[in-house]
Protein backbone atom coordinates (compact mmCIF):
# COMPACT_ATOMS: atom_id res chain seq x y z
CA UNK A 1 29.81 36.31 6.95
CA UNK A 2 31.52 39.46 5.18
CA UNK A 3 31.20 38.99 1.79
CA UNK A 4 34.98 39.78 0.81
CA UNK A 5 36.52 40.59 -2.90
CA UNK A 6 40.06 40.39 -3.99
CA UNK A 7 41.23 43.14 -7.35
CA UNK A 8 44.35 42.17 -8.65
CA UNK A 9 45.16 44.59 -11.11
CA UNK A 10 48.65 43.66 -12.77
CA UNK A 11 50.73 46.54 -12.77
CA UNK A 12 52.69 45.02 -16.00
CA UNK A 13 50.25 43.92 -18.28
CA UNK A 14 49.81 45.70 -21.43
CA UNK A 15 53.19 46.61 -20.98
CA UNK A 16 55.43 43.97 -22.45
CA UNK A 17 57.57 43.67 -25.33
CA UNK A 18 55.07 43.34 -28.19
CA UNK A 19 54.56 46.91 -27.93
CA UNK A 20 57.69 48.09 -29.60
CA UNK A 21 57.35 44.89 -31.54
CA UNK A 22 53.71 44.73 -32.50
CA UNK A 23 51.26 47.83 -32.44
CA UNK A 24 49.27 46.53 -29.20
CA UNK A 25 47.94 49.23 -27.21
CA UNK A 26 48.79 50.60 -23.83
CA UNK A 27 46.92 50.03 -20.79
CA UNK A 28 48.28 52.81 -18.57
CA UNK A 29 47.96 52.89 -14.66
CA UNK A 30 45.19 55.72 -14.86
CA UNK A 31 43.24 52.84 -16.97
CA UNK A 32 43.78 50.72 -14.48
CA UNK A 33 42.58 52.27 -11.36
CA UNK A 34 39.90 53.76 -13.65
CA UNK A 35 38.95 50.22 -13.90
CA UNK A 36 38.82 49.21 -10.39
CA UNK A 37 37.11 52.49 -9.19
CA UNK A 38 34.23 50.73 -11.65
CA UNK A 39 34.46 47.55 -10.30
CA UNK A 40 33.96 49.28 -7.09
CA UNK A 41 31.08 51.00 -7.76
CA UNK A 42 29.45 47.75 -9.23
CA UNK A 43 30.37 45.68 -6.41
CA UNK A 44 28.83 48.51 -3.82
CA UNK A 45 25.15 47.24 -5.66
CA UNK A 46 25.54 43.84 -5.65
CA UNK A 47 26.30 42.92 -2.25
CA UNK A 48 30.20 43.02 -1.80
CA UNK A 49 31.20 44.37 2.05
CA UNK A 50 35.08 44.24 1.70
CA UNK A 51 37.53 44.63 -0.88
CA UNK A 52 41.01 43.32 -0.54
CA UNK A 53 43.72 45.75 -3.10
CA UNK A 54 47.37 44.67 -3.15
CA UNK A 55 49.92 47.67 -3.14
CA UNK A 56 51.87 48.51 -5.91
CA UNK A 57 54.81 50.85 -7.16
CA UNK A 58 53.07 52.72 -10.03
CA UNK A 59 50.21 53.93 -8.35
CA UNK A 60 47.48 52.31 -8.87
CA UNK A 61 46.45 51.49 -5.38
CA UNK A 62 47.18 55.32 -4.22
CA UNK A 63 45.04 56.36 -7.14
CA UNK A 64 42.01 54.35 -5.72
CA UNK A 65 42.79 54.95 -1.78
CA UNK A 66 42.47 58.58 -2.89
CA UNK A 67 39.61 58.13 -5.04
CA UNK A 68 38.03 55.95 -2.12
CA UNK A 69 37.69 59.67 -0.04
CA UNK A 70 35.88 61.10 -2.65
CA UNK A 71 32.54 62.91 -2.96
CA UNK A 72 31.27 60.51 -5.53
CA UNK A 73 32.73 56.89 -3.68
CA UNK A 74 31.05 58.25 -0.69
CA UNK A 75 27.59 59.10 -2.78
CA UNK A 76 28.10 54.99 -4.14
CA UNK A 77 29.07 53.51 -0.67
CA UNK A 78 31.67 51.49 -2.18
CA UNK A 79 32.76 49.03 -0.20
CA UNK A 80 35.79 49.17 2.82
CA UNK A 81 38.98 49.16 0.89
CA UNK A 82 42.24 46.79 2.69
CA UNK A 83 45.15 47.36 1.25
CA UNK A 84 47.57 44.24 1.41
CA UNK A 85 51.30 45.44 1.72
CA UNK A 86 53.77 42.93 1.70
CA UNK A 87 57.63 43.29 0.52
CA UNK A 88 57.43 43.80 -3.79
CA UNK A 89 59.67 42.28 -6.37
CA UNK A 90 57.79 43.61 -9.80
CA UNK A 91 57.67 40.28 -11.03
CA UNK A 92 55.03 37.85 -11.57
CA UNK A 93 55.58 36.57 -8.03
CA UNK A 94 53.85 39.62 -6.39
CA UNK A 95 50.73 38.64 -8.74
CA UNK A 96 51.21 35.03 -6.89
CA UNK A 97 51.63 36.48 -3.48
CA UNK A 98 48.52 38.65 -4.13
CA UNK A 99 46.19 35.97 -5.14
CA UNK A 100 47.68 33.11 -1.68
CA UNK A 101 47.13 36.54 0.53
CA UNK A 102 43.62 36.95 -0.33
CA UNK A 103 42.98 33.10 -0.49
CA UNK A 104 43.67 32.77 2.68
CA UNK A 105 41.26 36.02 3.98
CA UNK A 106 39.07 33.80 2.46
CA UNK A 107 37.86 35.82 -0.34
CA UNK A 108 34.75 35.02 -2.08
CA UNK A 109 35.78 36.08 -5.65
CA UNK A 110 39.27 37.58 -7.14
CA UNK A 111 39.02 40.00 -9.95
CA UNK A 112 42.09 40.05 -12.39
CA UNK A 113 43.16 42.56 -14.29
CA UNK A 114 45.33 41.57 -17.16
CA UNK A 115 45.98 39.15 -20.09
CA UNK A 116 46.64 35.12 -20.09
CA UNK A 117 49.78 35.19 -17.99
CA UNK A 118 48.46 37.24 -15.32
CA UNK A 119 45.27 34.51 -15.04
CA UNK A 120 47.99 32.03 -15.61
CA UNK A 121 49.50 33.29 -12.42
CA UNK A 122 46.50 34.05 -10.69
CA UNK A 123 44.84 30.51 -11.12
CA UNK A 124 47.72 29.11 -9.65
CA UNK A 125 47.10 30.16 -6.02
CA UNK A 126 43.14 29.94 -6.47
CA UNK A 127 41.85 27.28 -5.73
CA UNK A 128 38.50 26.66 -6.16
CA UNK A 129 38.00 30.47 -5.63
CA UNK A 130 36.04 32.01 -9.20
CA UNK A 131 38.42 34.78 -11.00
CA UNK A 132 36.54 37.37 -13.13
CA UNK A 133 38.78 37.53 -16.17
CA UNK A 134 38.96 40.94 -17.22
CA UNK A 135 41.13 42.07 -20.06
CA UNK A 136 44.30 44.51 -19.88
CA UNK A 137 47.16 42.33 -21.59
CA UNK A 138 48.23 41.96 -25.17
CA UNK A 139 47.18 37.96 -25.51
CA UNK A 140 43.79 38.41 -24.48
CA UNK A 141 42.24 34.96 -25.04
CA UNK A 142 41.22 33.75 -21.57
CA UNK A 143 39.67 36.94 -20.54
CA UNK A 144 37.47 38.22 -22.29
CA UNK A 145 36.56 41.83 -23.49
CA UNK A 146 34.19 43.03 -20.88
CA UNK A 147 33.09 46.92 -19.63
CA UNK A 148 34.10 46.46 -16.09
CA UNK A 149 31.20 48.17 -14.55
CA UNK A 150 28.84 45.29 -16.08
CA UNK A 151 31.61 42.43 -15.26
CA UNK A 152 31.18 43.80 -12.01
CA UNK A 153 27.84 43.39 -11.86
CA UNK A 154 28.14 40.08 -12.30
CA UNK A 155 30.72 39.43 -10.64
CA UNK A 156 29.24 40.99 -7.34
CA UNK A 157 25.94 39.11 -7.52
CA UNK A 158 28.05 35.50 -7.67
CA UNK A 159 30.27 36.74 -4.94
CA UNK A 160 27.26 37.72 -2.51
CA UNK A 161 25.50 34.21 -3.49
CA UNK A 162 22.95 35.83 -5.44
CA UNK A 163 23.09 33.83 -8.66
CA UNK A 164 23.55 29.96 -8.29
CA UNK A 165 27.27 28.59 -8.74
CA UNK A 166 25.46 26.42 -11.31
CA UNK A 167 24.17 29.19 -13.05
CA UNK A 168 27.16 31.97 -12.53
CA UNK A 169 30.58 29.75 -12.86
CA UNK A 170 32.28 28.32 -15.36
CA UNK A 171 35.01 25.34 -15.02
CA UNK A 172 37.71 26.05 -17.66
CA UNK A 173 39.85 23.58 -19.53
CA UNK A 174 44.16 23.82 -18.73
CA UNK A 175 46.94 22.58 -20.01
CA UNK A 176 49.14 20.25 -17.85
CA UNK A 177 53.01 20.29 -18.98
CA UNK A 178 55.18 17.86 -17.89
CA UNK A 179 58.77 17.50 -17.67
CA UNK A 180 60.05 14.29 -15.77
CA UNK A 181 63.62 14.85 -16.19
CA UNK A 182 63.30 18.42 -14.33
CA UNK A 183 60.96 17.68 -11.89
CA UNK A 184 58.69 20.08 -13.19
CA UNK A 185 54.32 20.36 -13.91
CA UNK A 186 53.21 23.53 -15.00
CA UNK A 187 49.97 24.37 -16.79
CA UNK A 188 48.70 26.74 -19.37
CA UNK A 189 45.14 28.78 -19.71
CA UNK A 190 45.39 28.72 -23.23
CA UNK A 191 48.16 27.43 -25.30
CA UNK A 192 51.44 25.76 -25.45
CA UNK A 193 53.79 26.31 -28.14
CA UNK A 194 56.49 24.11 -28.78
CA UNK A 195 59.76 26.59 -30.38
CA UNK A 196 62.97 25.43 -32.38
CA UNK A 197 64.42 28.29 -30.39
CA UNK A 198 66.31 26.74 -27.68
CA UNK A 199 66.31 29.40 -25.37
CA UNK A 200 63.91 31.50 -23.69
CA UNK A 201 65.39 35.19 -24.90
CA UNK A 202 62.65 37.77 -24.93
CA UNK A 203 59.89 34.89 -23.95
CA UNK A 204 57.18 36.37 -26.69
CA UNK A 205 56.73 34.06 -29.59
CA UNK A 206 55.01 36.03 -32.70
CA UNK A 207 57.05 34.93 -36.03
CA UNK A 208 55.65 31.65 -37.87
CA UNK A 209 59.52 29.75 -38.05
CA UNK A 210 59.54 29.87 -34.11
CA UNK A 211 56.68 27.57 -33.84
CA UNK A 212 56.75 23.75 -34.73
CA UNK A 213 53.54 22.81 -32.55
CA UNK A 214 50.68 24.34 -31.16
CA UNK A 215 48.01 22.67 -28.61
CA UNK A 216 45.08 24.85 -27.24
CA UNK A 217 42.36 24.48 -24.64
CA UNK A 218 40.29 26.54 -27.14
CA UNK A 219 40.29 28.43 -30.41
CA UNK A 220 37.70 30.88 -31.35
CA UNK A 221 37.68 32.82 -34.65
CA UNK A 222 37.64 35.77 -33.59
CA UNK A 223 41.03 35.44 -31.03
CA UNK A 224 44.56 36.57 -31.06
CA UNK A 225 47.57 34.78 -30.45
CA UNK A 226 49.12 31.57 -31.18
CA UNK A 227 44.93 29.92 -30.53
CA UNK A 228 44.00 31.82 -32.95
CA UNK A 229 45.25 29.54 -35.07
CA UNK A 230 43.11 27.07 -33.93
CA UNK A 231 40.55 29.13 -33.93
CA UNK A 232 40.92 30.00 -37.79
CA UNK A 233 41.54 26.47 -38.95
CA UNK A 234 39.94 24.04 -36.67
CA UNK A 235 37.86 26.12 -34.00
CA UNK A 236 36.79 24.60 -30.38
CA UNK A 237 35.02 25.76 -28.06
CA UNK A 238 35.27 26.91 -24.04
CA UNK A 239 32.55 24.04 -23.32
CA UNK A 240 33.77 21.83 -25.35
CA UNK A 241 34.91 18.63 -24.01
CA UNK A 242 38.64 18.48 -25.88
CA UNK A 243 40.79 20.73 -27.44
CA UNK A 244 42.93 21.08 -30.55
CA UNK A 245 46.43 20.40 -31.69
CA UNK A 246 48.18 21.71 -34.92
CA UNK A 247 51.37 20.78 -36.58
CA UNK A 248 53.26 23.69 -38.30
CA UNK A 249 56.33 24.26 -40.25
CA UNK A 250 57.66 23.76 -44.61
CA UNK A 251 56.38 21.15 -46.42
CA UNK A 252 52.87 21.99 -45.65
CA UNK A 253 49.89 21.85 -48.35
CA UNK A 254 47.96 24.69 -46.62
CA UNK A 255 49.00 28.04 -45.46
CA UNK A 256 47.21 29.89 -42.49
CA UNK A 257 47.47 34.14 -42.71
CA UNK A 258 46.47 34.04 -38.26
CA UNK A 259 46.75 37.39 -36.25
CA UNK A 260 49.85 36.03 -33.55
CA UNK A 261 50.06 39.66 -32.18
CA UNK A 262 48.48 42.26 -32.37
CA UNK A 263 49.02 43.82 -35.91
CA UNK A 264 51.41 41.06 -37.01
CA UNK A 265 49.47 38.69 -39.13
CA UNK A 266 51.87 35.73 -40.01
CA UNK A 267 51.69 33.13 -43.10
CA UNK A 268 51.85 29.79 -41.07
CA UNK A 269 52.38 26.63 -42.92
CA UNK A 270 49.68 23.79 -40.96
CA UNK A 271 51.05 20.32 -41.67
CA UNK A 272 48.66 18.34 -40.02
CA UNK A 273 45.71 19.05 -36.69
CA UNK A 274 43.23 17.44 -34.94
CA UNK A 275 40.99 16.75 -31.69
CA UNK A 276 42.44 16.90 -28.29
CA UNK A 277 41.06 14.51 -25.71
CA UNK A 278 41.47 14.85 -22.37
CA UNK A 279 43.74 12.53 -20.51
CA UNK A 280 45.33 11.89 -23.44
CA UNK A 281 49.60 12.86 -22.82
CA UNK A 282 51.16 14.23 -26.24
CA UNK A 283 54.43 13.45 -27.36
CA UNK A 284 56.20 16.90 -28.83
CA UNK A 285 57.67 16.51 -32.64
CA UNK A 286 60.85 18.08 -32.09
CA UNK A 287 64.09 16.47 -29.66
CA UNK A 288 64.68 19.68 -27.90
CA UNK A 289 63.89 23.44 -27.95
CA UNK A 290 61.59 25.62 -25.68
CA UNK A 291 58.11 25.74 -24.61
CA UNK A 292 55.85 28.40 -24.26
CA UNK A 293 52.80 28.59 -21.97
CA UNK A 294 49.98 31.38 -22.66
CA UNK A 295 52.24 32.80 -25.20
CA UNK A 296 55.60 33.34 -23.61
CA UNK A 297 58.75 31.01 -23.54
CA UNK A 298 59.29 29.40 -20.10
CA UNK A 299 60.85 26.11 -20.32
CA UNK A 300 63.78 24.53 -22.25
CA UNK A 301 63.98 21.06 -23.20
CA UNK A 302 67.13 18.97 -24.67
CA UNK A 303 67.34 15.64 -25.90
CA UNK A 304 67.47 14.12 -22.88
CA UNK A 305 63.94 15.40 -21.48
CA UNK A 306 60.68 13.97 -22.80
CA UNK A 307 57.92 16.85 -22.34
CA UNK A 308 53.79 15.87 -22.27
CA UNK A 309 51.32 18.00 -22.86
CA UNK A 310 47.67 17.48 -21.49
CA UNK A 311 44.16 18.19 -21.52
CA UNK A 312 41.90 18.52 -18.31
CA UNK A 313 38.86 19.41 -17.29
CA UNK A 314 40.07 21.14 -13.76
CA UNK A 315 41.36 24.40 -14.58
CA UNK A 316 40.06 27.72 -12.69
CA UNK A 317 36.49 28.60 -12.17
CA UNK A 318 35.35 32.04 -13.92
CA UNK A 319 32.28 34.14 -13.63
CA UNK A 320 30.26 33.43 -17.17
CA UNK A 321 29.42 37.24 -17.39
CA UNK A 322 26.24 36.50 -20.09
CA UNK A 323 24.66 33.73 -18.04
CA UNK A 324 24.95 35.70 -14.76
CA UNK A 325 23.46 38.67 -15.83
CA UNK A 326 20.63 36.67 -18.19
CA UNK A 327 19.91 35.21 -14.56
CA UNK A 328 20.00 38.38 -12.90
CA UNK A 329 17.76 40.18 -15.49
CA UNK A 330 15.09 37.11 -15.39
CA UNK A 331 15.20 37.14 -11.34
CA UNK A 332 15.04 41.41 -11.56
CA UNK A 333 17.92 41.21 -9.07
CA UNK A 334 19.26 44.53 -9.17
CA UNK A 335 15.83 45.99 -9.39
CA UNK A 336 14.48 47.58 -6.00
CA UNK A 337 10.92 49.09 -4.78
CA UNK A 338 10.14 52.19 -4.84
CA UNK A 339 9.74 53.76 -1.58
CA UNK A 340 7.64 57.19 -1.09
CA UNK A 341 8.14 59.64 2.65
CA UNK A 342 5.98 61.80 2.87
């Protein structure tokens, strides 16, 4: 069976409003195909036959096709390149269409490039099928900072059934939102934010008086967004079996300085936190305002709605970069005999 890889590189990401509001970088196009012309070269090592590339309309995918001819993808045998053309909207559904196209080619392993939403979006139409998480957003907390040519690496050896599933993937905690009153289940990578803002607006939430209530898969110190606030205060881990919850907003004893954005460090007031268990729905504190998932605003709520938020165990499966190469470095998988002609 052809082992068969799906890049989703989102044209968007690293792109968004926080860059005229915040002093995030830019990840161009160039980067971008940069990137997957490294992912290809990786995957050409490890096993990977096909690689499935959607189209796009800022040239990414022409930038690889005419890499793809070149004297040095020639000298790598990167894999055959399918390009998957279908009608574009430039909106997160072409990152959904992307992800149910490839699914159903029955791809062994989708690489995304981009930042929470994009997984967000991603993970969606997955499945069961492992996403390497590599990062080109500005909230950055799902996937982490990886080289791509080593992610690859990795990535390629799970993919071609190299390194055990046991060994190579990693089952990630979501957020489930509920809204009964709309009809409506949605879930989050990362965070949820509940907002006194009730409207969406500009989605991005990065100022301390637009959040009331924060819940978080996981927190890690060293994060940015709205988990890094759990990550400062009351840290969890990925493997951990629950998540966190913090209460923010005047009246507090304690004041958190947390980097929401990058280069905008806010003074948030934490009223009260704790453990979050799975299966567990939480009641929000406020009657009615907005909701954001991964760090943008997509849901409004009233007085009449009663929003949950939950923990579970059945997010999407990601390559664990570290263990698979560990693996791959005790089993000298990408090492090859010497042969001598004479």
């Amino acid at each position: 069976m052809t082992v068969t890889v799906g890049i989703i590189a989102n044209p968007a990401s690293g792109r968004d409003l926080r860059r005229l509001t915040a002093q995030a970088g830019l990840h161009s196009s160039t980067d971008k195909a940069n990137a997957i012309q490294r992912l290809l070269g990786a995957f050409a090592v490890t096993g990977v036959e096909r690689v499935l590339l959607p189209t796009d309309m800022t040239g990414i995918a022409a930038a690889v096709l005419k890499a793809s001819s070149g004297a040095q993808a020639r000298a790598a045998r990167w894999p055959q390149l399918e390009f998957l053309d279908f009608p574009l909207s430039q909106t997160v559904a072409d990152t959904r269409q992307a992800a149910r196209l490839m699914v159903a080619r029955g791809v062994n392993l989708i690489a995304v490039l981009g930042g929470d939403g994009t997984h967000k979006a991603v993970a969606a139409e997955a499945g069961q099928v492992p996403l390497l998480a590599l990062s080109t957003g500005t909230n950055n907390a799902f996937p982490e900072l990886r080289e791509t040519t080593t992610a690859g690496l990795a990535g390629g050896l799970c993919a071609s059934g190299r390194i055990p599933p046991s060994v190579g993937l990693r089952q990630n905690k979501r957020l489930l939102v509920t809204v009964p009153e709309q009809d409506l289940c949605e879930c989050a990578l990362v965070d949820v934010a509940v907002s006194p803002r009730t409207f969406i607006g500009a989605r991005a939430l990065s100022r301390s008086e637009d959040l009331a209530q924060v819940f978080v898969t996981f927190g890690e110190p060293h994060a940015i967004g709205l988990s890094a606030l759990a990550g400062l205060w009351c840290p969890v881990s990925r493997q951990a079996e629950h998540g966190a919850w913090l209460q923010l907003g005047e009246g507090s004893a304690h004041t958190l300085h947390a980097p929401l954005a990058p280069g905008v460090i806010q003074a948030c007031g934490i009223r009260a936190w704790g453990p979050l268990p799975p299966g567990q729905p939480q009641p929000l504190v406020l009657p009615r305002g907005t909701l954001a998932l991964d760090g943008e605003r997509e849901i409004e709520f009233s007085d009449h709605d009663h929003p949950q938020v939950t923990l579970d165990r059945h997010g999407p499966l990601s390559i664990d970069v570290e263990a698979a190469l560990a693996y791959a470095a005790r089993e000298r998988l990408l090492a090859m005999p010497l042969t001598f002609t004479r």
